[in-house]
N, C-alpha and C. Protein backbone atom coordinates (compact mmCIF):
# COMPACT_ATOMS: atom_id res chain seq x y z
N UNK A 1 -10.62 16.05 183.81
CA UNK A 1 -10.13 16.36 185.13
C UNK A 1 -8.82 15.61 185.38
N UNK A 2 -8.25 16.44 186.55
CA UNK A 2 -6.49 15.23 186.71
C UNK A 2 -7.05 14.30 187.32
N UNK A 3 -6.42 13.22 187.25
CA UNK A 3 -6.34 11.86 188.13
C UNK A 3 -5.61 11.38 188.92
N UNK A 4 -5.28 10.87 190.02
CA UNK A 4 -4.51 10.93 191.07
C UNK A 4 -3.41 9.45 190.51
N UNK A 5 -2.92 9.46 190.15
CA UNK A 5 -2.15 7.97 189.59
C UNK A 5 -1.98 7.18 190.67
N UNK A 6 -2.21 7.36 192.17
CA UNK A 6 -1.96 6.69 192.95
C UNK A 6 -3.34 5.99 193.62
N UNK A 7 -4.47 6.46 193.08
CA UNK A 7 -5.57 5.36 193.73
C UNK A 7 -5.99 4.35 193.82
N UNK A 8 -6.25 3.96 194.77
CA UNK A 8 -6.65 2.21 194.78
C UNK A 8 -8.25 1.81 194.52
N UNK A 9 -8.39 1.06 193.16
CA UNK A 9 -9.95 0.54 193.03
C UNK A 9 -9.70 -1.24 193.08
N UNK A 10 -10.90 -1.24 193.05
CA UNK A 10 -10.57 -2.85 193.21
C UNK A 10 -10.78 -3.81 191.59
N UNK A 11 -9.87 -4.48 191.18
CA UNK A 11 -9.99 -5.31 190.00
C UNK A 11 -10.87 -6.35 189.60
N UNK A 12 -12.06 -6.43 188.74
CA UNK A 12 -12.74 -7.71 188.38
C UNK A 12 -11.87 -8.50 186.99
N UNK A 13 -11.21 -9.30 187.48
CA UNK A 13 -10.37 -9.75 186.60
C UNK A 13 -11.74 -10.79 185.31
N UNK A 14 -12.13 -10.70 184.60
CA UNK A 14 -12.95 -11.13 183.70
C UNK A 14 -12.48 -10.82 182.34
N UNK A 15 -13.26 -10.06 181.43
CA UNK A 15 -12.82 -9.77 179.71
C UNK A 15 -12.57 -8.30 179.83
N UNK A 16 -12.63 -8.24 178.71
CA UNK A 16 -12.04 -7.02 177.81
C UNK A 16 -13.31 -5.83 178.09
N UNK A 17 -12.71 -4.66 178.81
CA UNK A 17 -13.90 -3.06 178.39
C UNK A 17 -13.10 -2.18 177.90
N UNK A 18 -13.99 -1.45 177.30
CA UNK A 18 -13.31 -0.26 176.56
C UNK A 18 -13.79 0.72 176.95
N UNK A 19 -13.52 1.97 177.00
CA UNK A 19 -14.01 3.62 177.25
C UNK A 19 -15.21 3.57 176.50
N UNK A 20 -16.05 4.18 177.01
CA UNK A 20 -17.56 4.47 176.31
C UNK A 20 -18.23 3.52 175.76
N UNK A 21 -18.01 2.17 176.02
CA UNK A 21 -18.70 0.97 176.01
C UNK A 21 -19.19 0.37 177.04
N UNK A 22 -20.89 0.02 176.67
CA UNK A 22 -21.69 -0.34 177.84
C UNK A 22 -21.16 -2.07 178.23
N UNK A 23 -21.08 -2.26 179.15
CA UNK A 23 -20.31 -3.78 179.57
C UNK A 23 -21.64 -4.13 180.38
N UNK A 24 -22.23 -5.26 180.00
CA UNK A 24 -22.98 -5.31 181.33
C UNK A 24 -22.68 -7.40 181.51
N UNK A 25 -22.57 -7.56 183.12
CA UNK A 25 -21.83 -8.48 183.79
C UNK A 25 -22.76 -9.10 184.78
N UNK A 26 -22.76 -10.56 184.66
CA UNK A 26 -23.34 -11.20 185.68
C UNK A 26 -22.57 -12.11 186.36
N UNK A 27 -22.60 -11.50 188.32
CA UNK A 27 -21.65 -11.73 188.88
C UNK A 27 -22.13 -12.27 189.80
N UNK A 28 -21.38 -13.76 190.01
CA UNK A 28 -22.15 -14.82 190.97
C UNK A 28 -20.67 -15.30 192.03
N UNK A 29 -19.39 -14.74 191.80
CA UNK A 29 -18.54 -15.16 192.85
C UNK A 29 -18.82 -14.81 193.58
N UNK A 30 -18.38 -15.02 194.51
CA UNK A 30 -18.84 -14.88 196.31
C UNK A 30 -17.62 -13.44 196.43
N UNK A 31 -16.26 -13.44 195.85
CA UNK A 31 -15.33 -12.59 196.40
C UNK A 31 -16.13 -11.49 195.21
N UNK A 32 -16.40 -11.41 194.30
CA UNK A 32 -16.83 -10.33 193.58
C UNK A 32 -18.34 -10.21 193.62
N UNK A 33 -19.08 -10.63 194.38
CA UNK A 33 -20.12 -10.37 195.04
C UNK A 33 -19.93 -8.93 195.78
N UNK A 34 -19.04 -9.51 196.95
CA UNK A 34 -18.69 -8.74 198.21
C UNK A 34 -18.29 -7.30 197.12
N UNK A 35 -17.00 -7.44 196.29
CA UNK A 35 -16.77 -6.60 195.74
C UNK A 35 -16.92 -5.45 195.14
N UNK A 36 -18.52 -6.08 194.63
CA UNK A 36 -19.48 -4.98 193.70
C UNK A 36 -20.16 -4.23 194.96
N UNK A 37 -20.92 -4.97 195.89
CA UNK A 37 -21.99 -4.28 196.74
C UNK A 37 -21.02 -3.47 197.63
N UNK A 38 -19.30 -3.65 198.17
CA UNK A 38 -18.40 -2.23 198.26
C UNK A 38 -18.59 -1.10 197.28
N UNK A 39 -18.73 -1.38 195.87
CA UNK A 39 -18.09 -0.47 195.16
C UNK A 39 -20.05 0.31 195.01
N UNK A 40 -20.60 -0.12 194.76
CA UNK A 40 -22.16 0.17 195.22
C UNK A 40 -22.13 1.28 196.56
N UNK A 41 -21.49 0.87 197.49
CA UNK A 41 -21.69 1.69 198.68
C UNK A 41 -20.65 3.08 198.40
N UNK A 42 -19.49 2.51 197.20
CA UNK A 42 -18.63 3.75 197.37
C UNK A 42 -18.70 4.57 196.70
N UNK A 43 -17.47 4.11 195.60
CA UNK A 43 -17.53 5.44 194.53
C UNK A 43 -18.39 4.75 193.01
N UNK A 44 -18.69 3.94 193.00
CA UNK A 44 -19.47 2.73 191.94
C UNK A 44 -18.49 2.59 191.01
N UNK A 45 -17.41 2.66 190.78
CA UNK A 45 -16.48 2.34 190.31
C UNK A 45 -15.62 1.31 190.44
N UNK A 46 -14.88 0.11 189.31
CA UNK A 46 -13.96 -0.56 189.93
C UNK A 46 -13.02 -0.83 188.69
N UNK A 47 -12.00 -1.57 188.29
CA UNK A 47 -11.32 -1.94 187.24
C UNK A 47 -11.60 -2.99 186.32
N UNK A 48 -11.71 -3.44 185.95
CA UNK A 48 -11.86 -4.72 184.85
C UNK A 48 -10.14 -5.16 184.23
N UNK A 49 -9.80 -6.15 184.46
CA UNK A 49 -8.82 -6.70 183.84
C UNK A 49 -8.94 -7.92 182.98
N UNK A 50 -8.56 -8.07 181.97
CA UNK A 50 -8.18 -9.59 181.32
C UNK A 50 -7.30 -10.31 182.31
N UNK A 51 -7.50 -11.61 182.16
CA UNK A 51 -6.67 -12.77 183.28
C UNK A 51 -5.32 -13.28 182.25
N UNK A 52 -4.57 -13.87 183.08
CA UNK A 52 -3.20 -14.23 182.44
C UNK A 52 -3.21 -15.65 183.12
N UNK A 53 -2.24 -16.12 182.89
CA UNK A 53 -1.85 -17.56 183.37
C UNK A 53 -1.58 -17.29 185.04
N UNK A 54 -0.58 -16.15 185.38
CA UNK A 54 -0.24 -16.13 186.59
C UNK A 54 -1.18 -14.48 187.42
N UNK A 55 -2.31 -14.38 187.05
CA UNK A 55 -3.14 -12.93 187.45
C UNK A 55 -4.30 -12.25 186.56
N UNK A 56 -3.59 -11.51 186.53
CA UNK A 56 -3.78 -10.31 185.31
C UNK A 56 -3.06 -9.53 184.64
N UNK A 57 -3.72 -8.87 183.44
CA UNK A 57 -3.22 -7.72 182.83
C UNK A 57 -2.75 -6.47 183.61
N UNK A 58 -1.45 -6.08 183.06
CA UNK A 58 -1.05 -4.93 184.01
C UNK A 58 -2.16 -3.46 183.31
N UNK A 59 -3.50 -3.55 182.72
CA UNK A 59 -3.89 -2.35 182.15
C UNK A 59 -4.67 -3.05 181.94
N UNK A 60 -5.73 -1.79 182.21
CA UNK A 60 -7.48 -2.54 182.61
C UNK A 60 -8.34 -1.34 182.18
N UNK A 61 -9.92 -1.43 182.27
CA UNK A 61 -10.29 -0.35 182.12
C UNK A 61 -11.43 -0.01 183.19
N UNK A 62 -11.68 1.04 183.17
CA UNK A 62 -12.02 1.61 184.88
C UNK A 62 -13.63 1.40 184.45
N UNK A 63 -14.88 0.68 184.99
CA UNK A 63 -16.08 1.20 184.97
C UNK A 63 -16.60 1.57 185.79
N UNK A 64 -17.43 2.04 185.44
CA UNK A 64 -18.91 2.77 186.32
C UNK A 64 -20.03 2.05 185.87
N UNK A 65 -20.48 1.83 186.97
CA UNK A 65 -21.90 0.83 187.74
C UNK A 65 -23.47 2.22 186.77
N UNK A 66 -24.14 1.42 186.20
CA UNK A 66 -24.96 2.23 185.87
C UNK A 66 -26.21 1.57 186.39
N UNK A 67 -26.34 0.73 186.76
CA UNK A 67 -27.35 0.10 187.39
C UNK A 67 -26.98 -1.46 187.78
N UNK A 68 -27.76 -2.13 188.92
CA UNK A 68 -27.96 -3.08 188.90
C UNK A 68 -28.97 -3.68 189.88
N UNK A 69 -29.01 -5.22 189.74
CA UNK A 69 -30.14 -5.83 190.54
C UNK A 69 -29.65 -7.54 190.87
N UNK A 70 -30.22 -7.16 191.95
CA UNK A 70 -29.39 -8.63 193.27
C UNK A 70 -30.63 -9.55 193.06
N UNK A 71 -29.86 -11.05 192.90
CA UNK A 71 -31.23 -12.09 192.45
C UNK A 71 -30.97 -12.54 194.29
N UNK A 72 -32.16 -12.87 194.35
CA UNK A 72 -32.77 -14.04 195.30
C UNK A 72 -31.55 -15.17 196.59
N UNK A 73 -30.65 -15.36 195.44
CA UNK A 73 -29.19 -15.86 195.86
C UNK A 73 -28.18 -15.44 195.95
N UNK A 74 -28.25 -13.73 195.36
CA UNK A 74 -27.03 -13.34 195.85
C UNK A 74 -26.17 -12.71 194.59
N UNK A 75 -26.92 -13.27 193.60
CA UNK A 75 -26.00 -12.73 192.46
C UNK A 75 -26.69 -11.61 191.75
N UNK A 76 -25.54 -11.42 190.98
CA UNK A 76 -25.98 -9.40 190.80
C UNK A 76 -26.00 -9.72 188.54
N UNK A 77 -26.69 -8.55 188.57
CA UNK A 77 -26.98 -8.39 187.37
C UNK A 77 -26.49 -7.20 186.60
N UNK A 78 -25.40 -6.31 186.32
CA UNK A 78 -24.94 -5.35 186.74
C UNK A 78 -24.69 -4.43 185.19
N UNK A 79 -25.37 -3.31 184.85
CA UNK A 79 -24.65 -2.65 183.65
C UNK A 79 -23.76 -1.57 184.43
N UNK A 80 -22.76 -1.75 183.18
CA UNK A 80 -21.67 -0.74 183.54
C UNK A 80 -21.58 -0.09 182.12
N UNK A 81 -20.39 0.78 182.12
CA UNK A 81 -19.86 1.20 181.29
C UNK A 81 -18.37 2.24 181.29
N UNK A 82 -17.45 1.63 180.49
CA UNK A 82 -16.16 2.05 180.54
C UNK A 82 -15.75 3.63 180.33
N UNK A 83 -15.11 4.09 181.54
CA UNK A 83 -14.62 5.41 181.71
C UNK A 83 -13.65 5.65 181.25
N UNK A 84 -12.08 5.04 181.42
CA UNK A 84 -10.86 5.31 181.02
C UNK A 84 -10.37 4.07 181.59
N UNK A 85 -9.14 4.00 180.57
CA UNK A 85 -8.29 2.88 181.09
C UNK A 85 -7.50 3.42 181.75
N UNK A 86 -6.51 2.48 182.60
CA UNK A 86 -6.25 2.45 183.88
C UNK A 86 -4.60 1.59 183.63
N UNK A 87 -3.19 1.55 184.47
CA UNK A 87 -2.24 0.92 184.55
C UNK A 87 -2.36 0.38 185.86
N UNK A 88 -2.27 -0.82 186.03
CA UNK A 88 -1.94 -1.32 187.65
C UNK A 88 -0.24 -1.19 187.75
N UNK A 89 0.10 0.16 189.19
CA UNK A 89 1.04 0.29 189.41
C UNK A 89 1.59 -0.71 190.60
N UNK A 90 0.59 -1.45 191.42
CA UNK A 90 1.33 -2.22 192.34
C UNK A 90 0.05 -3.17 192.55
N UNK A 91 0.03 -4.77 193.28
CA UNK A 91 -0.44 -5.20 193.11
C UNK A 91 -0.99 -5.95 195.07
């Protein structure tokens, strides 16, 4: 399908995903807490980037939420798996 080059998802700056690889992530920040249980309510989608000294990578890869489960405190247990990579056009 086309893709709109202009949409906004939100970035988990962490490691490396690839297209059609299952990633699965345990996420205990408080800002990527909030982050996931948005992307849960939305499209279950978000970006993954590698980190740099000053951010991130300008090219990330897009996953999809295939399940997950919220512990006791707040933190999430989350499989994903990589759809397509992605360019960050603005930041």
């Amino acid at each position: 399908h086309t893709l709109n080059p202009q949409v906004w998802i939100p970035i988990f700056v962490c490691s490396l995903a690839m297209p059609s690889v299952k990633c699965p992530l345990h996420v205990f920040e408080p800002k990527y807490r909030l982050m996931l249980r948005r992307c849960i309510e939305g499209t279950n989608e978000f970006g993954m980037c590698l980190p740099t000294q000053d951010g991130f990578h300008d090219y990330g890869t897009v996953l999809n939420i295939l399940s997950h489960a919220f512990t006791a405190d707040g933190r999430s247990h989350v499989d994903c798996i990589g759809v397509r990579r992605f360019e960050v056009l603005e930041r």
